[in-house]
Protein backbone atom coordinates (compact mmCIF):
# COMPACT_ATOMS: atom_id res chain seq x y z
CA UNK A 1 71.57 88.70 115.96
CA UNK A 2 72.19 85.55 114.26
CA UNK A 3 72.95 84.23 110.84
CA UNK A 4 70.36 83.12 107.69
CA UNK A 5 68.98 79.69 109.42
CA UNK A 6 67.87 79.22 105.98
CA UNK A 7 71.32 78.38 104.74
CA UNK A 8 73.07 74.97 105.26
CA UNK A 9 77.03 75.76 105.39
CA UNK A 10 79.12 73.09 103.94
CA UNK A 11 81.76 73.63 106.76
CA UNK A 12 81.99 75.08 109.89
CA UNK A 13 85.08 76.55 111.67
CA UNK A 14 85.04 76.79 115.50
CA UNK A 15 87.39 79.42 116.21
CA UNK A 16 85.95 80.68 120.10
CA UNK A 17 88.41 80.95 122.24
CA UNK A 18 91.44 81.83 119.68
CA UNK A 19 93.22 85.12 119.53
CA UNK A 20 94.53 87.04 116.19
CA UNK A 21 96.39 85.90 113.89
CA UNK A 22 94.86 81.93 114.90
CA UNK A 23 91.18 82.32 113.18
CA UNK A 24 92.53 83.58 110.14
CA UNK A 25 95.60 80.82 110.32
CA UNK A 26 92.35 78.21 110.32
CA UNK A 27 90.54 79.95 107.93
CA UNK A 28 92.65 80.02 105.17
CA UNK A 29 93.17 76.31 105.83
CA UNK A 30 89.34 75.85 105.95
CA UNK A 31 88.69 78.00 103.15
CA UNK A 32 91.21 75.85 100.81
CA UNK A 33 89.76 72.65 101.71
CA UNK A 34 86.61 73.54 100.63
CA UNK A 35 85.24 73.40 96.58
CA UNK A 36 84.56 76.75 94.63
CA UNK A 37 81.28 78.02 95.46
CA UNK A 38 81.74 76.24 98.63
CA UNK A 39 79.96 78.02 102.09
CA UNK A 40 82.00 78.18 105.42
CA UNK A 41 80.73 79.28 108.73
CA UNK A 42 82.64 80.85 111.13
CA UNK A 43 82.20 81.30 114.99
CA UNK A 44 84.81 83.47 116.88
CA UNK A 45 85.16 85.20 120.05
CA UNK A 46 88.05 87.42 119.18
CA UNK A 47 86.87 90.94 118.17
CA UNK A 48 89.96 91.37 115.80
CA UNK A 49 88.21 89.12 113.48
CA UNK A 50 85.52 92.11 112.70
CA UNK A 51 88.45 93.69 110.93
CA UNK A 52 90.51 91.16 109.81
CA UNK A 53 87.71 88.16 108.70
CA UNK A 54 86.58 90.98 106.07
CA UNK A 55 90.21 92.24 104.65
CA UNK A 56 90.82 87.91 104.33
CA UNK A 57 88.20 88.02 102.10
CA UNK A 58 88.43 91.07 100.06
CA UNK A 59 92.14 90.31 99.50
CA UNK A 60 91.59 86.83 98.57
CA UNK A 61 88.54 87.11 96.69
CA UNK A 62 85.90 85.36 98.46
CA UNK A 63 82.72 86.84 99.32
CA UNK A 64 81.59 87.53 102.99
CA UNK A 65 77.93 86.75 102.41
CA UNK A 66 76.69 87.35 106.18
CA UNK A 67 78.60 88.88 109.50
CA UNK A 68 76.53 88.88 112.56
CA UNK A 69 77.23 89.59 116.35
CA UNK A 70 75.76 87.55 118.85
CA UNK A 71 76.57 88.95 122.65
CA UNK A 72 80.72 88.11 122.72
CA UNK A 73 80.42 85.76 119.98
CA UNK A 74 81.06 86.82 115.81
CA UNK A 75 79.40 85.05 113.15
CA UNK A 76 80.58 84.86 109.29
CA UNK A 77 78.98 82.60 106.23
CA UNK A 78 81.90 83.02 103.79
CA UNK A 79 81.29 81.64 100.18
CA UNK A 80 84.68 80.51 98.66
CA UNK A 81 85.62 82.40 95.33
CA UNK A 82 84.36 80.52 92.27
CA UNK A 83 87.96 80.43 89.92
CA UNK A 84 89.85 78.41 92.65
């Protein structure tokens, strides 16, 4: 399964090949480069980030708008919180 092809991120983060805790390191960079509203994509190999991609964004407030598994690879559209 893949993500909306309807939607145009504004970033993209290229995690594959990164273990826990590096995707979330370089998505918390990411996600504070981008403007409120803003839409990241996120490609990652590490399973961890099925658990821990999800509890980054409920604890900081952004919303995970799609999560989608494609054979060993994850995909997340994350759209940064609008009050940053």
């Amino acid at each position: 399964m893949s993500l909306q092809t309807t939607v145009i991120p504004d970033d993209t983060l290229d995690a594959s090949g990164l273990f826990c805790p590096e995707p979330v390191m370089m998505l918390h960079n990411k996600v504070r480069a981008l403007p409120a509203g803003g839409l990241l994509k996120v490609i990652a190999t590490d399973p961890s980030t099925c658990r821990d991609i999800p509890k980054f964004c409920v604890f900081l407030g952004h919303e995970l708008v799609e999560q989608a598994e494609d054979g060993a690879t994850y995909l997340y559209l994350i759209r940064k919180k609008f009050d940053q």
